[in-house]
C-alpha atoms as a PDB file:
ATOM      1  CA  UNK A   1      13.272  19.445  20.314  1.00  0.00           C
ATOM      2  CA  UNK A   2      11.915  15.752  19.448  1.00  0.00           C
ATOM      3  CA  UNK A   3       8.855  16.576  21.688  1.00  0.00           C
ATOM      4  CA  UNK A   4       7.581  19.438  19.600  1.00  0.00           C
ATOM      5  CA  UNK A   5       3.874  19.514  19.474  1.00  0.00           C
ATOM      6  CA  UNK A   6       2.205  22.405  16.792  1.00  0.00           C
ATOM      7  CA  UNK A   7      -0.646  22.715  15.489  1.00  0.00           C
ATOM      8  CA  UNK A   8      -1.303  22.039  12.163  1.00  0.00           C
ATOM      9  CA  UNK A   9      -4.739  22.386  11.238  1.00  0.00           C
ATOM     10  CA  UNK A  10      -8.205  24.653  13.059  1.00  0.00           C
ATOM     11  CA  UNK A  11     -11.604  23.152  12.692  1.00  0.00           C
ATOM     12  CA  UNK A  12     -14.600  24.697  13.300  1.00  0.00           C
ATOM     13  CA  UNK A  13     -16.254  21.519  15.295  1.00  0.00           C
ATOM     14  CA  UNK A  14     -14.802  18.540  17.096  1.00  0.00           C
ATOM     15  CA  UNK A  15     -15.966  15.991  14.701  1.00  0.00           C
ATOM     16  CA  UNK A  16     -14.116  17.702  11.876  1.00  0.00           C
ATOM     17  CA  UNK A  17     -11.204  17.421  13.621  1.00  0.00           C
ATOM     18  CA  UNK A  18     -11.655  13.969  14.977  1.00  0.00           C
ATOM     19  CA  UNK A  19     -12.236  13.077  11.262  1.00  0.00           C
ATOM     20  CA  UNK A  20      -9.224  14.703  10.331  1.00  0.00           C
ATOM     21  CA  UNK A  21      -7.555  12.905  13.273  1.00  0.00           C
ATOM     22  CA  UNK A  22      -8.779   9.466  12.054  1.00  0.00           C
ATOM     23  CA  UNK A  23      -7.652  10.279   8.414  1.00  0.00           C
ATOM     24  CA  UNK A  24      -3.945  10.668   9.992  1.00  0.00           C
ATOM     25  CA  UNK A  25      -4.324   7.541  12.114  1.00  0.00           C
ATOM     26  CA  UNK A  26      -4.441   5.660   9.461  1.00  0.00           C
ATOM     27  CA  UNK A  27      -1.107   6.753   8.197  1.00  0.00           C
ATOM     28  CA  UNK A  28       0.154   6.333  11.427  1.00  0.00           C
ATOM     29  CA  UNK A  29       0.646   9.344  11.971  1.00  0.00           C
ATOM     30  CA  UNK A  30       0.363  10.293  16.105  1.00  0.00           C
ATOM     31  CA  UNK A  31      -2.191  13.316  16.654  1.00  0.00           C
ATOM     32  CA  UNK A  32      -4.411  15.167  19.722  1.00  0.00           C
ATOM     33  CA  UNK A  33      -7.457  17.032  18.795  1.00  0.00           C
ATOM     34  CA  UNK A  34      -7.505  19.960  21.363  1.00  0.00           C
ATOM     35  CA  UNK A  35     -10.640  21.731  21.906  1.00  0.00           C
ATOM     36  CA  UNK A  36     -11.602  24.514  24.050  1.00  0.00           C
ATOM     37  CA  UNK A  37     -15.247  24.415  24.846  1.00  0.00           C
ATOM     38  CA  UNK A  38     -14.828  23.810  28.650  1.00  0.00           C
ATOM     39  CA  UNK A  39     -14.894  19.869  28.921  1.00  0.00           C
ATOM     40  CA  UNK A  40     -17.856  19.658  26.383  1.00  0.00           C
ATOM     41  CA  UNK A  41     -20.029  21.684  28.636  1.00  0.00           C
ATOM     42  CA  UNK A  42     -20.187  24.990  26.476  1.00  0.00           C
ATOM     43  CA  UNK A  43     -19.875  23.585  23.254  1.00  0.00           C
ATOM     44  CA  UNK A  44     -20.745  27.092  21.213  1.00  0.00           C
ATOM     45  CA  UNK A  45     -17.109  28.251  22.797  1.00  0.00           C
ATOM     46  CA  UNK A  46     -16.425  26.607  19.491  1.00  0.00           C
ATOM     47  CA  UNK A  47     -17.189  29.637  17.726  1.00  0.00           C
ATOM     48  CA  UNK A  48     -14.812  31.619  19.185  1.00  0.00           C
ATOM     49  CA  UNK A  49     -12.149  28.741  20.115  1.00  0.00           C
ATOM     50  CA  UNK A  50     -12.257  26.577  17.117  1.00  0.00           C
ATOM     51  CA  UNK A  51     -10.373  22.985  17.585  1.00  0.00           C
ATOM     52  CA  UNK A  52      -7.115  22.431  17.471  1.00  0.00           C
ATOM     53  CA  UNK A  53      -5.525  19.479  15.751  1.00  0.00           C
ATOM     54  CA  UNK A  54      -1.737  19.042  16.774  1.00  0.00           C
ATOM     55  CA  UNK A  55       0.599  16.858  15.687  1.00  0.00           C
ATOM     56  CA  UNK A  56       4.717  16.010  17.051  1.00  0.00           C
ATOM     57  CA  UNK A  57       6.870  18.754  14.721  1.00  0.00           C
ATOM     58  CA  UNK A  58       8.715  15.985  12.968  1.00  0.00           C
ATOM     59  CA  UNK A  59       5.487  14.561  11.505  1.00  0.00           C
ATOM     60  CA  UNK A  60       3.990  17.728  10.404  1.00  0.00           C
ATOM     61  CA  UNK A  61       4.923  17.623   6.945  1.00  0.00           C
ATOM     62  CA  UNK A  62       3.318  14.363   6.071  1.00  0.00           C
ATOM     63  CA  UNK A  63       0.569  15.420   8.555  1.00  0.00           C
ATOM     64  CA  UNK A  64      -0.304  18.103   5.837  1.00  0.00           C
ATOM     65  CA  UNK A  65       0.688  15.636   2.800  1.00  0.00           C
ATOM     66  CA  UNK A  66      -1.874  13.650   4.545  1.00  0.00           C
ATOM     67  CA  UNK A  67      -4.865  15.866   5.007  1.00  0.00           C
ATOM     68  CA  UNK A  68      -4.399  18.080   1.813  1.00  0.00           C
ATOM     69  CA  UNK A  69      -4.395  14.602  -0.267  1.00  0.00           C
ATOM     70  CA  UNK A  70      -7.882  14.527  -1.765  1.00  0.00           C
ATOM     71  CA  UNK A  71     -10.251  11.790  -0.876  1.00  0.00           C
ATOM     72  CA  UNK A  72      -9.762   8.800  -2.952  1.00  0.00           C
ATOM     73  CA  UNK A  73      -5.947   9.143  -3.401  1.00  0.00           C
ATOM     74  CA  UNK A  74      -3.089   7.734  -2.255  1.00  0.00           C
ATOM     75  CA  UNK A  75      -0.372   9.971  -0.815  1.00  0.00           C
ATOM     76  CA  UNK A  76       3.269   8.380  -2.454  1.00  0.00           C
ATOM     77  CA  UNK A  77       4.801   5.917  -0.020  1.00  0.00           C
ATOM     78  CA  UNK A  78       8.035   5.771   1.112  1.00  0.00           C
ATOM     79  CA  UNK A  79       8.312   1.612   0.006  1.00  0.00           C
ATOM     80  CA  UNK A  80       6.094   0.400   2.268  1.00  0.00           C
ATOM     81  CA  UNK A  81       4.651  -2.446   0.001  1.00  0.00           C
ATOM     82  CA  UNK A  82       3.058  -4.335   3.335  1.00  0.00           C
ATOM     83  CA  UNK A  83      -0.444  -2.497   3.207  1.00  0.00           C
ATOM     84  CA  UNK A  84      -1.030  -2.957  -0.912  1.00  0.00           C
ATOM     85  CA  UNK A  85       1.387  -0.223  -2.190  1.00  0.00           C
ATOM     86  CA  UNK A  86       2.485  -1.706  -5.259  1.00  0.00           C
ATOM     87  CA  UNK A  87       0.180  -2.319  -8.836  1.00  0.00           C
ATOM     88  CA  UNK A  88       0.375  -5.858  -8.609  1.00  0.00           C
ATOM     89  CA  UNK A  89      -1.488  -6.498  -5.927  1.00  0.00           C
ATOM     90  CA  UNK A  90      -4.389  -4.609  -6.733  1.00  0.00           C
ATOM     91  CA  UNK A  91      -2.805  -0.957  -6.891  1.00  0.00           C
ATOM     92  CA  UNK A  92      -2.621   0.150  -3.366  1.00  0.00           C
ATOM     93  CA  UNK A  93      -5.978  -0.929  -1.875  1.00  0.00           C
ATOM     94  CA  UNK A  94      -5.485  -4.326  -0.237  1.00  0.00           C
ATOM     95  CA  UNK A  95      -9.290  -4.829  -0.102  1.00  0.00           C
ATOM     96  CA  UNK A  96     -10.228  -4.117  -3.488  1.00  0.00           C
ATOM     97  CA  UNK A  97     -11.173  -7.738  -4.934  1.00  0.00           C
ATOM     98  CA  UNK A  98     -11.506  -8.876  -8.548  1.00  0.00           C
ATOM     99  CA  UNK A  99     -15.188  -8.051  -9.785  1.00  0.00           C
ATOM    100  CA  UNK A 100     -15.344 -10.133 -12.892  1.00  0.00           C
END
């Protein structure tokens, strides 16, 4: 069904998640982080309830791609050459400028 949610990843705060969260944001990728420490009143439920990050089941795969990626690298576009994807303009980080 289109409007699958799972979840893909557990964190063991919110602001690991929320990190996470931003990280897939910016490959516009659609996510919820879903924790279960009573509204932020009891937030050592944590340790028993860690948080949830979820993401729609047709975007889990690059979801993953996404997060596994280590910091610094680029996960392989699918020809997107808008946001700096290709080597001539600077090799996929639109805000790198020339430092000579």
């Amino acid at each position: 069904m289109a409007d699958d949610v799972i979840v893909i990843r557990t964190y063991g705060s919110e602001i690991e998640a929320q990190l996470a969260q931003a990280a897939l944001a910016a490959d516009g990728i659609p996510s919820i982080v879903l924790p279960d420490n009573a509204g932020g009143m009891l937030p050592m439920l944590q340790v028993l309830f860690p948080v949830r990050l979820a993401v729609r089941a047709e975007d889990a795969e690059a979801a993953l791609a996404t997060l596994d990626t280590p910091p610094g690298e680029m996960v392989e576009s699918d020809g997107d050459e808008e946001n700096g994807g290709d080597e001539e303009n600077g090799g996929g980080v639109p805000w790198e400028e020339d430092r000579d």
